[in-house]
PDB file of N, CA and C in Angstrom:
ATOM      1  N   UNK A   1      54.241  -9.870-306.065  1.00  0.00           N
ATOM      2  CA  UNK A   1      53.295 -10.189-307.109  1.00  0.00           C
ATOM      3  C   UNK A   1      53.698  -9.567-308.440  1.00  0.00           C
ATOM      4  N   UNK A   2      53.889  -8.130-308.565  1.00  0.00           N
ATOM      5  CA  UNK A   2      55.010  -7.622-310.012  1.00  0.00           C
ATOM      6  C   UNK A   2      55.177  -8.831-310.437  1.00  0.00           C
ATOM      7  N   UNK A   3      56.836  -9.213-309.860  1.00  0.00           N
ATOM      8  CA  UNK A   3      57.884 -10.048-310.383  1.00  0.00           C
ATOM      9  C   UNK A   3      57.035 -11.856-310.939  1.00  0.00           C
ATOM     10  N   UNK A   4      55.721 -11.613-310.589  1.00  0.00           N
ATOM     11  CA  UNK A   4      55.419 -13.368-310.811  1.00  0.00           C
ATOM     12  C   UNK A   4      54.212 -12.881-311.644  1.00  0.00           C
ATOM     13  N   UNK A   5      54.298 -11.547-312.567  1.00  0.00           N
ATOM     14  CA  UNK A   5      53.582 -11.891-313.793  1.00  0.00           C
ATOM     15  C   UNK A   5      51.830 -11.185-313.603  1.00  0.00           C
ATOM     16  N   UNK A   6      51.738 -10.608-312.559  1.00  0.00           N
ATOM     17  CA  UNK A   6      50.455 -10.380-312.590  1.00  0.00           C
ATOM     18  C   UNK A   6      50.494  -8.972-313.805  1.00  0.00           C
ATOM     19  N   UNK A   7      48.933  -8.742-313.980  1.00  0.00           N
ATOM     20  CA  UNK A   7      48.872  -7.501-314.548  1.00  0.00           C
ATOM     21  C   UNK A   7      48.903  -6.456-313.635  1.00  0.00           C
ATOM     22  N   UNK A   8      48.756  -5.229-314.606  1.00  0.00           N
ATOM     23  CA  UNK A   8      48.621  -3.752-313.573  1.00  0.00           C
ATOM     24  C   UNK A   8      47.101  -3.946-313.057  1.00  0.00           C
ATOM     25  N   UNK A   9      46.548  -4.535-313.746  1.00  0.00           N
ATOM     26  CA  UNK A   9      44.632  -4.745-313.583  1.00  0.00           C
ATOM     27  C   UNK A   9      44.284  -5.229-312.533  1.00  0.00           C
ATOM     28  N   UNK A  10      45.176  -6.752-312.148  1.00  0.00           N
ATOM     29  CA  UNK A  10      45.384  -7.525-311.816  1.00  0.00           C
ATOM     30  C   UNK A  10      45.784  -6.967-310.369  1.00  0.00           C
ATOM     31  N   UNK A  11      46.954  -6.377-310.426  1.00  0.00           N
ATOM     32  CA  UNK A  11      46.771  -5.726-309.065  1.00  0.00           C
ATOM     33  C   UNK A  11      46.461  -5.280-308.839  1.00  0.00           C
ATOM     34  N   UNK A  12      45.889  -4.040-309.364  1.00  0.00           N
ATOM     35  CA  UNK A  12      45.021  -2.996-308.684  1.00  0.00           C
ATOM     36  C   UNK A  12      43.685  -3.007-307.854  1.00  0.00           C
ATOM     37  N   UNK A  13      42.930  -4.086-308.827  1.00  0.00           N
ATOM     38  CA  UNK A  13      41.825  -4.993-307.817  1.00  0.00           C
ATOM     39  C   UNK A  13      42.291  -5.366-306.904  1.00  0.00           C
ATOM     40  N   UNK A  14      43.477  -6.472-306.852  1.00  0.00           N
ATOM     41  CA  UNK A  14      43.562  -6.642-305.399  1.00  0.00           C
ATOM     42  C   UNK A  14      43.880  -6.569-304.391  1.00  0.00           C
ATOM     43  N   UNK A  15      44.568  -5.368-304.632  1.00  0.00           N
ATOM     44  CA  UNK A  15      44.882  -4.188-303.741  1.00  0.00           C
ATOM     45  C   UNK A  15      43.322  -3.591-302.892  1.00  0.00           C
ATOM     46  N   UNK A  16      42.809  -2.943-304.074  1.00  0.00           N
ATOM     47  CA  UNK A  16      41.891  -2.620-303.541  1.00  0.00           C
ATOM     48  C   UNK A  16      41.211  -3.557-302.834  1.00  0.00           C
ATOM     49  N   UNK A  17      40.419  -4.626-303.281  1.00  0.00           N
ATOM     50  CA  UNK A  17      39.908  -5.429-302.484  1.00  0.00           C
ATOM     51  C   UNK A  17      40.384  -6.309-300.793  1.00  0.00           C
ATOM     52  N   UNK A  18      41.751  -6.672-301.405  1.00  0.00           N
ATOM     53  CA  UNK A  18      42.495  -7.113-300.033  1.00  0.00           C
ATOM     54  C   UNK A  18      42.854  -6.146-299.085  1.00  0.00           C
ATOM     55  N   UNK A  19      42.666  -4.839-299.375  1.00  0.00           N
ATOM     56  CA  UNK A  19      43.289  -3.969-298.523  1.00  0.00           C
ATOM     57  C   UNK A  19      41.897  -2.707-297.830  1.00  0.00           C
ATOM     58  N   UNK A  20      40.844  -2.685-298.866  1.00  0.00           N
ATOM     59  CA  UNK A  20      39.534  -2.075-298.493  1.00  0.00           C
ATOM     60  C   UNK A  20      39.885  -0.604-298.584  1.00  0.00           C
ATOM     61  N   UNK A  21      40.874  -0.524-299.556  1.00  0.00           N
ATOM     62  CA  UNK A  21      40.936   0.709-300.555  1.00  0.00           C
ATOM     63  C   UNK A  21      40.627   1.182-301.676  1.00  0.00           C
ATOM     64  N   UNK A  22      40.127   2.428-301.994  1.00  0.00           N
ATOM     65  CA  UNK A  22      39.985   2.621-303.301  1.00  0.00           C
ATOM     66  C   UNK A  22      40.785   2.244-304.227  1.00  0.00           C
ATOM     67  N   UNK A  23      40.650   2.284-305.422  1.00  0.00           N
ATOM     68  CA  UNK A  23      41.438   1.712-306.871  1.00  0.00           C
ATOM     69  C   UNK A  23      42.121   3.111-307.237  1.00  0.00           C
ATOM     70  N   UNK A  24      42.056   3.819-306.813  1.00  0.00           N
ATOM     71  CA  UNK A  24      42.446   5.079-307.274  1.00  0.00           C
ATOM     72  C   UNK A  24      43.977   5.107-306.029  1.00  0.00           C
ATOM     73  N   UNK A  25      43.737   5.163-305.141  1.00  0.00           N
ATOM     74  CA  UNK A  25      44.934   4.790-304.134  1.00  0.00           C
ATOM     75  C   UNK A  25      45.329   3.520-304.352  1.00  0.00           C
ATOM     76  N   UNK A  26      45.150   2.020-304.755  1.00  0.00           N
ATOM     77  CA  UNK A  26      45.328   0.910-304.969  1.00  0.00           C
ATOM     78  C   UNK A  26      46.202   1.087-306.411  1.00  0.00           C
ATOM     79  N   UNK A  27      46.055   2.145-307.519  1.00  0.00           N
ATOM     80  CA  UNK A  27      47.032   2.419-308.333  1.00  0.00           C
ATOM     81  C   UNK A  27      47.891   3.092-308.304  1.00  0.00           C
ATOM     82  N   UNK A  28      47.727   4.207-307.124  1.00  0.00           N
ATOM     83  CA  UNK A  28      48.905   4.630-306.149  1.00  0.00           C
ATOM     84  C   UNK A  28      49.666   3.949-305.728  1.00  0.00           C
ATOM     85  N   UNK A  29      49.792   3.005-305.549  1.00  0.00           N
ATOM     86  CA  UNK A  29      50.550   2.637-304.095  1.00  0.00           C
ATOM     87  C   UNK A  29      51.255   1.219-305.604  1.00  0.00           C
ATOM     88  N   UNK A  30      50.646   0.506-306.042  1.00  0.00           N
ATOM     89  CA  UNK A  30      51.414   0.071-307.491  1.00  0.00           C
ATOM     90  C   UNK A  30      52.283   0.630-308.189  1.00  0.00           C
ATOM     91  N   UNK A  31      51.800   1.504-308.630  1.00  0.00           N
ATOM     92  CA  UNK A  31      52.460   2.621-309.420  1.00  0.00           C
ATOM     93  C   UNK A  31      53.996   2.919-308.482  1.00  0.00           C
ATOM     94  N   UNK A  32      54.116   3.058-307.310  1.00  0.00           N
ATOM     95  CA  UNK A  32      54.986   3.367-306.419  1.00  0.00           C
ATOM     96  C   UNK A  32      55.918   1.867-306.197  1.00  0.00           C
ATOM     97  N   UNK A  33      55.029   1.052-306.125  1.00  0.00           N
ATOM     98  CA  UNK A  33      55.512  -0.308-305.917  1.00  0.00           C
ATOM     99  C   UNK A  33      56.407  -0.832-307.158  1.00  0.00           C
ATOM    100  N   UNK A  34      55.809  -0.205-308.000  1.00  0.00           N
ATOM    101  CA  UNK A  34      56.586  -0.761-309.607  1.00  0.00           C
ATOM    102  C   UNK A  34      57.900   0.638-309.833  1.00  0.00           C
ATOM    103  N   UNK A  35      58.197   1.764-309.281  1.00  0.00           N
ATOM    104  CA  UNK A  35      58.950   1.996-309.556  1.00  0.00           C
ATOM    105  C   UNK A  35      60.201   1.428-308.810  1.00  0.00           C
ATOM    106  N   UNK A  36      59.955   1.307-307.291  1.00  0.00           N
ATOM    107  CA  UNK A  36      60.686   0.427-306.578  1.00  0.00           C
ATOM    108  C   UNK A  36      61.356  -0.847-307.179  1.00  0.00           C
ATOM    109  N   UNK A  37      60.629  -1.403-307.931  1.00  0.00           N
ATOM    110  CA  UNK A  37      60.729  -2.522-308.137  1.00  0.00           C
ATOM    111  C   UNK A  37      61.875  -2.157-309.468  1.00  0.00           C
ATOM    112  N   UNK A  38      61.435  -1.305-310.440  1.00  0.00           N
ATOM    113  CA  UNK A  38      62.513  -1.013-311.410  1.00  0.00           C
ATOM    114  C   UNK A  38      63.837  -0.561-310.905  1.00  0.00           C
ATOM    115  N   UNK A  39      63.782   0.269-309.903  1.00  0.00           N
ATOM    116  CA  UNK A  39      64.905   0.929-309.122  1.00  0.00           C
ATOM    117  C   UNK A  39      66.004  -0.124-309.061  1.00  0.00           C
ATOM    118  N   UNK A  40      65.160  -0.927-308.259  1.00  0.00           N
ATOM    119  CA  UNK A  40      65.763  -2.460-307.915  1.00  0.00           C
ATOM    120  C   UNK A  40      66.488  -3.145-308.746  1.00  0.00           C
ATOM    121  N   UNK A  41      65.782  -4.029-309.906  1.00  0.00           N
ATOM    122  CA  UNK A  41      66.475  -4.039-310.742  1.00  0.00           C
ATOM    123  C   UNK A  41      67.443  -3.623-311.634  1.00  0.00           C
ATOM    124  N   UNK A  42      67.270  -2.136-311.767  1.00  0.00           N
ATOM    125  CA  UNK A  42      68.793  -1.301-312.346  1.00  0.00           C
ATOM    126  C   UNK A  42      69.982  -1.279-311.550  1.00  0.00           C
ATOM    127  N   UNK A  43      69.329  -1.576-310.418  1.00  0.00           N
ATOM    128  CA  UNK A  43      70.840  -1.430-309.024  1.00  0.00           C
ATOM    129  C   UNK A  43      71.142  -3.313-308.933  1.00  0.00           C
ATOM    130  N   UNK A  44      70.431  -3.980-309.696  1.00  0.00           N
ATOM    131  CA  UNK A  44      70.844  -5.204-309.228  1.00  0.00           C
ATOM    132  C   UNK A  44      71.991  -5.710-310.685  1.00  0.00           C
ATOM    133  N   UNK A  45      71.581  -4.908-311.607  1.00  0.00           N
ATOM    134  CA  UNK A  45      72.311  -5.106-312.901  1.00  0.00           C
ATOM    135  C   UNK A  45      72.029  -5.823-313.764  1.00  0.00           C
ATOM    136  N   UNK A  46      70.573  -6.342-313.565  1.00  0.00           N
ATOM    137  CA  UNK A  46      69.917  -7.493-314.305  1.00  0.00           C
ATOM    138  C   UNK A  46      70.324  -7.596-315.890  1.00  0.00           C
ATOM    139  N   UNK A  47      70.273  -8.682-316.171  1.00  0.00           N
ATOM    140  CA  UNK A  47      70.414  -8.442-317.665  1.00  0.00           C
ATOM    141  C   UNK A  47      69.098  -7.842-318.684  1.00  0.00           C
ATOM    142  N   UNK A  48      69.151  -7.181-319.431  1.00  0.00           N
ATOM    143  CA  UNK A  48      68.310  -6.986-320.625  1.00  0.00           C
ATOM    144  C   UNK A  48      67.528  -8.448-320.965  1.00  0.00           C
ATOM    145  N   UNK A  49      68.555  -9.316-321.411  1.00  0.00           N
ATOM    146  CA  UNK A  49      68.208 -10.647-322.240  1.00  0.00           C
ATOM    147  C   UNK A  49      67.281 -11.602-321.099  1.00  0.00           C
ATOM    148  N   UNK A  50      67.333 -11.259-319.420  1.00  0.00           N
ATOM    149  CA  UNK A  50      66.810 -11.741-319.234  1.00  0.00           C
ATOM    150  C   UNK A  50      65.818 -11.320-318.722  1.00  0.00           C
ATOM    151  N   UNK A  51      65.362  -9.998-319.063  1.00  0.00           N
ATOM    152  CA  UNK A  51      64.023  -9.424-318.775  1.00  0.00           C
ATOM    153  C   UNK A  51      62.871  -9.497-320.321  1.00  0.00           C
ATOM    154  N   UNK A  52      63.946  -9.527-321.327  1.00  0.00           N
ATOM    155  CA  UNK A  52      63.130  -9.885-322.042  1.00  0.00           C
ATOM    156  C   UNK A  52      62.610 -11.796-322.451  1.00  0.00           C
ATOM    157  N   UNK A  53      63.431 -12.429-322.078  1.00  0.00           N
ATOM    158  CA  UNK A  53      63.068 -13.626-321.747  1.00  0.00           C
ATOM    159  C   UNK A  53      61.677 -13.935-320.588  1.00  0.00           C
ATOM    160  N   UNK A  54      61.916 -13.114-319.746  1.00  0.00           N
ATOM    161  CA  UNK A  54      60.688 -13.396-318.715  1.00  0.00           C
ATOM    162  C   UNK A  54      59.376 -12.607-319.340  1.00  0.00           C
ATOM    163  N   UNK A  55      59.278 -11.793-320.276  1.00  0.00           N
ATOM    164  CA  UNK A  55      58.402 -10.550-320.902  1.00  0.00           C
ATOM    165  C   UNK A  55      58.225 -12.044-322.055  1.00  0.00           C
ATOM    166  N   UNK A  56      59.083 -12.706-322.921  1.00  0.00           N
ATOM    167  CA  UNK A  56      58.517 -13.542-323.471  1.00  0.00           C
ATOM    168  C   UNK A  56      57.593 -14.663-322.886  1.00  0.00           C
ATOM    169  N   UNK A  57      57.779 -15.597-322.123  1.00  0.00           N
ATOM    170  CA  UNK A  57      57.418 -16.315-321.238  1.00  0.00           C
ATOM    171  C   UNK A  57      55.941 -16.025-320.697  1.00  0.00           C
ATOM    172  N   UNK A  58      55.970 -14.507-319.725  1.00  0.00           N
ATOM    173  CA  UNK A  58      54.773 -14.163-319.718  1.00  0.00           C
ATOM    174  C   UNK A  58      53.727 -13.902-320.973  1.00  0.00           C
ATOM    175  N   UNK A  59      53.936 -13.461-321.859  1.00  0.00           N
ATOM    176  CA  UNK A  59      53.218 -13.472-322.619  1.00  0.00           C
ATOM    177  C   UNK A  59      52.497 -13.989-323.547  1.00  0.00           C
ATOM    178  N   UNK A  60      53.897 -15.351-323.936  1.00  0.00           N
ATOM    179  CA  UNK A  60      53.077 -16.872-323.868  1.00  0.00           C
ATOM    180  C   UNK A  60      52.310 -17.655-322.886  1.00  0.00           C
ATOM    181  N   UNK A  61      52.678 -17.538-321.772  1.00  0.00           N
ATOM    182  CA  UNK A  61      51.680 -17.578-321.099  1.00  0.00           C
ATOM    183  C   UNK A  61      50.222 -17.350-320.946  1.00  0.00           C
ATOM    184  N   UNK A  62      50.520 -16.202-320.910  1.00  0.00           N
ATOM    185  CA  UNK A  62      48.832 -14.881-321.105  1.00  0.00           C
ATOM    186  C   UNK A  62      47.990 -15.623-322.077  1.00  0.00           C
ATOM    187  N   UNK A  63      48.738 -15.764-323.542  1.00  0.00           N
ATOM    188  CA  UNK A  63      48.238 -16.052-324.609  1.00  0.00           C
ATOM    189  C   UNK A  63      47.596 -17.732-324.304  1.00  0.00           C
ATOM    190  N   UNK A  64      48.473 -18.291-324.001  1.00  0.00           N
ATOM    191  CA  UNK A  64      48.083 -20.146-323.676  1.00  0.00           C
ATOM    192  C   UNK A  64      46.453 -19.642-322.689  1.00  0.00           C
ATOM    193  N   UNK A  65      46.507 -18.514-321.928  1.00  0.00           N
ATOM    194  CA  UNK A  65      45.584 -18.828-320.954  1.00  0.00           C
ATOM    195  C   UNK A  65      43.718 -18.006-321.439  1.00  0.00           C
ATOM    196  N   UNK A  66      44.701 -17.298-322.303  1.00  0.00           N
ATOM    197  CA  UNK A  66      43.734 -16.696-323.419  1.00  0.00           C
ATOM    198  C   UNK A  66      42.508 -17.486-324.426  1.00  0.00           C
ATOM    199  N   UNK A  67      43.622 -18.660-324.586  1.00  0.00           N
ATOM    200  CA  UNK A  67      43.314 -19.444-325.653  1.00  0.00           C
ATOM    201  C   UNK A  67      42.697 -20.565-324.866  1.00  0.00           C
ATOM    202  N   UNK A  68      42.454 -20.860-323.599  1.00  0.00           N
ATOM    203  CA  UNK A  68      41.772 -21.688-322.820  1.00  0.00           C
ATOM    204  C   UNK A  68      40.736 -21.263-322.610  1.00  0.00           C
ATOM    205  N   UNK A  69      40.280 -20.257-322.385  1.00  0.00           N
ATOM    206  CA  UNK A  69      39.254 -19.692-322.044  1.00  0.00           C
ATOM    207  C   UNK A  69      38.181 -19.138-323.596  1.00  0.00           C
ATOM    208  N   UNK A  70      39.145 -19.146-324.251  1.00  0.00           N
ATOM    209  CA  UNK A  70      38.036 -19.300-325.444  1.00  0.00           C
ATOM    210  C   UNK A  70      37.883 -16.785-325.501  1.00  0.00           C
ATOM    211  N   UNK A  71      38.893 -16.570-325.582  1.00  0.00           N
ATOM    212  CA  UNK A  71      38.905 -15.164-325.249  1.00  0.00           C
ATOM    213  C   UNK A  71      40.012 -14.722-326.762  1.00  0.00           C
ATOM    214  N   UNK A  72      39.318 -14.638-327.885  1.00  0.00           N
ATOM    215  CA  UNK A  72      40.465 -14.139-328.562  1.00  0.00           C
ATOM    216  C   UNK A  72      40.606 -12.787-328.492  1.00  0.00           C
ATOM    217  N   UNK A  73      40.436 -11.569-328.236  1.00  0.00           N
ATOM    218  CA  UNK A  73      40.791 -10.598-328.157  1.00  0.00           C
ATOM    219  C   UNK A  73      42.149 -11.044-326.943  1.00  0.00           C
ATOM    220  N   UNK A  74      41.626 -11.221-326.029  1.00  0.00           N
ATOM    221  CA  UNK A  74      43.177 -11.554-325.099  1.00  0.00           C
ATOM    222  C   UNK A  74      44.126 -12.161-325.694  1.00  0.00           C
ATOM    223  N   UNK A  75      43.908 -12.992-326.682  1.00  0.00           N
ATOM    224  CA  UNK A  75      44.800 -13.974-327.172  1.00  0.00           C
ATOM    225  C   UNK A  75      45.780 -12.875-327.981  1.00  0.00           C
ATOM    226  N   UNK A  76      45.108 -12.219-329.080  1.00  0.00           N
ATOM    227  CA  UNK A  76      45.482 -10.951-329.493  1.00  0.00           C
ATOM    228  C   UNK A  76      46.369  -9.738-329.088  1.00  0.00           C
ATOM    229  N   UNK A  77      45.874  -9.977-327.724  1.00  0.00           N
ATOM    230  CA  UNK A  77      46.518  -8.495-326.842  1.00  0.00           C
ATOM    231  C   UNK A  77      47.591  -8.896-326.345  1.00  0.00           C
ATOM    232  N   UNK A  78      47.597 -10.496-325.980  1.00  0.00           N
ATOM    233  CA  UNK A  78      49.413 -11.153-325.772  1.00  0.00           C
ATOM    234  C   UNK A  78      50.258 -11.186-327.126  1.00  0.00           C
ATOM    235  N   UNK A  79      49.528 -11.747-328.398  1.00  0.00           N
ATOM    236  CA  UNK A  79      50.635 -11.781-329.235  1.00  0.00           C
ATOM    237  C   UNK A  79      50.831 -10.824-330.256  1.00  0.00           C
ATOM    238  N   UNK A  80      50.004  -9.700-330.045  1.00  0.00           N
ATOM    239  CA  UNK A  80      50.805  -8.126-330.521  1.00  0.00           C
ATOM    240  C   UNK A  80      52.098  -8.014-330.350  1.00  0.00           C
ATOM    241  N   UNK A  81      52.198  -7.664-328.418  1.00  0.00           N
ATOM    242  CA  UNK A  81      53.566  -7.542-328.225  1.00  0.00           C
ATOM    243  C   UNK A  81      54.405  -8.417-328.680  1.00  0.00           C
ATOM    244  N   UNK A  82      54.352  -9.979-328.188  1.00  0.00           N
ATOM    245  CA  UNK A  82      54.893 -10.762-328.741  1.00  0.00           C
ATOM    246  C   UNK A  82      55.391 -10.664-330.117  1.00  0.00           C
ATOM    247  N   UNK A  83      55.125 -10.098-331.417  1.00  0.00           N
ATOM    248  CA  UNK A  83      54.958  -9.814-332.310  1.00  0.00           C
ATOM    249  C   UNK A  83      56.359  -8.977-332.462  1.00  0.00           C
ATOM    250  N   UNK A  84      55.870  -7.725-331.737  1.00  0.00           N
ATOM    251  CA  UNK A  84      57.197  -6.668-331.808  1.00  0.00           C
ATOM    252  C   UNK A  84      58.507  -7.170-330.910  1.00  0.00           C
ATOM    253  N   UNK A  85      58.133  -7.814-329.824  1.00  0.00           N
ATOM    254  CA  UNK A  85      59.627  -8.251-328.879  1.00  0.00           C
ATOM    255  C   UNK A  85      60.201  -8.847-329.755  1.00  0.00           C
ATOM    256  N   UNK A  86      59.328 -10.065-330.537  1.00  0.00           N
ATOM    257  CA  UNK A  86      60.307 -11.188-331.329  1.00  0.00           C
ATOM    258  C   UNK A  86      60.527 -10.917-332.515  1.00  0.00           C
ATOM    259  N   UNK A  87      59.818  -9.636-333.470  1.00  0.00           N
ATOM    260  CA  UNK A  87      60.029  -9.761-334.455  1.00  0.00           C
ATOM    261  C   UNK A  87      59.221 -10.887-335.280  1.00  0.00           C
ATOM    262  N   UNK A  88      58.153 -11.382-335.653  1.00  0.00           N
ATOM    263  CA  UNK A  88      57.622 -12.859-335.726  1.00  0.00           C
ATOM    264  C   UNK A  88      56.838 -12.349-336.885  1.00  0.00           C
ATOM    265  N   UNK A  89      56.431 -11.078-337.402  1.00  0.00           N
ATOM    266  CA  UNK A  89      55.564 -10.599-338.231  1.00  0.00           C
ATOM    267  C   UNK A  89      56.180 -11.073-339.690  1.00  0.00           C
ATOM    268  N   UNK A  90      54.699 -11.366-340.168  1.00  0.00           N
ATOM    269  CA  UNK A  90      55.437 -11.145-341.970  1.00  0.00           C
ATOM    270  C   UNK A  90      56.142 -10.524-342.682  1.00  0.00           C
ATOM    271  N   UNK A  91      57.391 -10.672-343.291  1.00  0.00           N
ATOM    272  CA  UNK A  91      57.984  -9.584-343.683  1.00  0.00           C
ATOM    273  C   UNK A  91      59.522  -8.991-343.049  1.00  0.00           C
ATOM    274  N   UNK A  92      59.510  -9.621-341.934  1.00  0.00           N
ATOM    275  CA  UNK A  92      60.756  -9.495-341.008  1.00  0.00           C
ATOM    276  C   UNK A  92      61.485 -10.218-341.229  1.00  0.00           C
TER     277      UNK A  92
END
């Protein structure tokens, strides 16, 4: 679930919920899960260009799903980053 874009939020609920653990151990066991997961990737040699390609992607995403729901603060909170990854601000 990491690798296909969920949030940290995102999992942590459903951890907790699917598993009938606290959120406090449910961000344990994430937290552990996501360093694994980085480990992974540094030993796999991934590229940069294409982690930030998938970090773009998601976040257009986020934002498209933001903007469906009629949620602009979310819409906001995707294209901040977006903002700094791409450089997209006025003035740049």
């Amino acid at each position: 679930m990491l690798l296909h874009g969920y949030s940290c939020a995102a999992m942590v609920a459903y951890l907790a919920k699917s598993k009938g653990v606290s959120r406090r151990t449910s961000k344990r066991t994430f937290q552990q899960g996501y360093a694994l997961t980085r480990e992974d990737i540094d030993q796999a040699n991934i590229q940069r260009t294409d982690l930030v390609a998938q970090a773009i992607h998601l976040l257009m995403e986020s934002a498209r799903v933001a903007l469906m729901q009629n949620n602009p603060g979310a819409v906001v909170g995707a294209v901040a980053p977006l903002d700094k990854l791409c450089g997209l601000g006025v003035g740049k």
